[in-house]
Protein backbone atom coordinates (compact mmCIF):
# COMPACT_ATOMS: atom_id res chain seq x y z
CA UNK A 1 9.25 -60.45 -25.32
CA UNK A 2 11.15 -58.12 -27.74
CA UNK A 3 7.52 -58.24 -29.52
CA UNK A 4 5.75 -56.61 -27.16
CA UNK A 5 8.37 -53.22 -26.91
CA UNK A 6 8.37 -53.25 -30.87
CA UNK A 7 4.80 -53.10 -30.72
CA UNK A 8 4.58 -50.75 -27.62
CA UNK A 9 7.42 -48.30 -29.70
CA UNK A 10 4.91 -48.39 -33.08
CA UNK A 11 1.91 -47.36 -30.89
CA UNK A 12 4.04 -44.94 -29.26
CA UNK A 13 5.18 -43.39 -32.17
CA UNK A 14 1.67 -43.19 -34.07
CA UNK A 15 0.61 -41.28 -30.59
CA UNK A 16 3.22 -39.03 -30.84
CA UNK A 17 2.01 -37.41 -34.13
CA UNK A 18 -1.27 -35.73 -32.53
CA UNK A 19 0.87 -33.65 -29.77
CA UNK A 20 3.74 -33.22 -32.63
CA UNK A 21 0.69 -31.69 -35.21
CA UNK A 22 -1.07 -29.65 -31.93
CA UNK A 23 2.52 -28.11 -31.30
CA UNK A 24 2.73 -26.29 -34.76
CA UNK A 25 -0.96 -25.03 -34.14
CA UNK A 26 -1.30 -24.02 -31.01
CA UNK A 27 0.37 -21.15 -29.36
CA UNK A 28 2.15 -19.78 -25.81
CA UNK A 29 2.06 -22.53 -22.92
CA UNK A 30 0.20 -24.76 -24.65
CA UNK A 31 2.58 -24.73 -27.23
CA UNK A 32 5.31 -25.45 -25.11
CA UNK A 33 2.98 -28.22 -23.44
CA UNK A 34 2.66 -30.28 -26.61
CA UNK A 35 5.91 -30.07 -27.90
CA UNK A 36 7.08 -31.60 -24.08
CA UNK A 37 4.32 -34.32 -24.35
CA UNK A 38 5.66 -35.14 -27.80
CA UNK A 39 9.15 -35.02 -27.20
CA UNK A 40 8.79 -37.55 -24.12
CA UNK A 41 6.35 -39.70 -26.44
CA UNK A 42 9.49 -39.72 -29.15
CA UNK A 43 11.97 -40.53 -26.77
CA UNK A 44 9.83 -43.35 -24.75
CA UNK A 45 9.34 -44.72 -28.00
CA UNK A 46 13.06 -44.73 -28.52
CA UNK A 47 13.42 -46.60 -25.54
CA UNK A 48 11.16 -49.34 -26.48
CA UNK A 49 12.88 -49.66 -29.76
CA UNK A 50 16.73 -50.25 -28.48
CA UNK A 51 15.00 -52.41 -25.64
CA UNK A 52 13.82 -54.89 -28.30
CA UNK A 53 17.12 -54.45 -30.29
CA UNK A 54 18.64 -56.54 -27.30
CA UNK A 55 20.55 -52.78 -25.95
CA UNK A 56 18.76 -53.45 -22.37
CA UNK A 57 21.45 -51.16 -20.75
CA UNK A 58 21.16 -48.48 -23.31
CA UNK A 59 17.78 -48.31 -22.68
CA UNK A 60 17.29 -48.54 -19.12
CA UNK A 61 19.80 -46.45 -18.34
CA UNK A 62 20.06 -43.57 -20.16
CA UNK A 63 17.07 -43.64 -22.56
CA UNK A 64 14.49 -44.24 -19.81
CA UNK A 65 15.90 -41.51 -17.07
CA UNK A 66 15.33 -39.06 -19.98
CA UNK A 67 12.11 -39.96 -20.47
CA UNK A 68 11.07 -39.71 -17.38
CA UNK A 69 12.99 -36.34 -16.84
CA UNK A 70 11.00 -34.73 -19.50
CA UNK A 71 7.80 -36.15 -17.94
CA UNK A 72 8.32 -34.51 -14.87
CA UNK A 73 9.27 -31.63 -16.51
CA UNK A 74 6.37 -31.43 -18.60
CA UNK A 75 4.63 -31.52 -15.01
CA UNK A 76 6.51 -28.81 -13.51
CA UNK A 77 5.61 -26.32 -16.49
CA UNK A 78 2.20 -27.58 -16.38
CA UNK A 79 1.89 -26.29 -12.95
CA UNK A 80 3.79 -22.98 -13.20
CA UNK A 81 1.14 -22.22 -16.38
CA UNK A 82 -1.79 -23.37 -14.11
CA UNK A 83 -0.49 -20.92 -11.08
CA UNK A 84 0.21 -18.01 -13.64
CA UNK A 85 -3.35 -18.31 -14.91
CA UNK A 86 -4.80 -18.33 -11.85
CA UNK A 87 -2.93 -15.63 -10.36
CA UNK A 88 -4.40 -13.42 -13.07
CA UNK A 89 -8.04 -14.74 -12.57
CA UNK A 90 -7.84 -13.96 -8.75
């Protein structure tokens, strides 16, 4: 089983280069955007890593919750950005 989060945290980590490269490019929100999107990818990666190393609690307990925490708040500036730019389009 341990092969399968190895493998899942070298996937992981190869995805996280494209919103890690898009971060120094782009600019304003979607700036911001990226850089959330690749800092979750990094730490879910993380996860997957000490999971396999056999630090289950590690992982699941602290690791995962701030994964998910920057998930969610990658979807709560997501949706301030999208209200700001349609204010200004109404």
């Amino acid at each position: 089983m341990e092969e399968i989060h190895y493998i899942s945290a070298m996937f992981i980590f190869v995805a996280s280069i494209i919103p890690i490269y898009l971060s120094f490019k782009l600019k304003n929100e979607l700036r911001v955007l990226t850089i959330l999107l690749g800092v979750f990818a990094i730490f879910h990666g993380i996860y997957h890593l000490i999971y396999a190393i056999g630090l289950e609690t590690l992982s699941e307990e602290i690791l995962q919750p701030i994964s998910i925490g920057i998930l969610i708040l990658f979807g709560i500036i997501y949706l301030k950005i999208r209200k700001t730019r349609n204010v200004i389009k109404a």
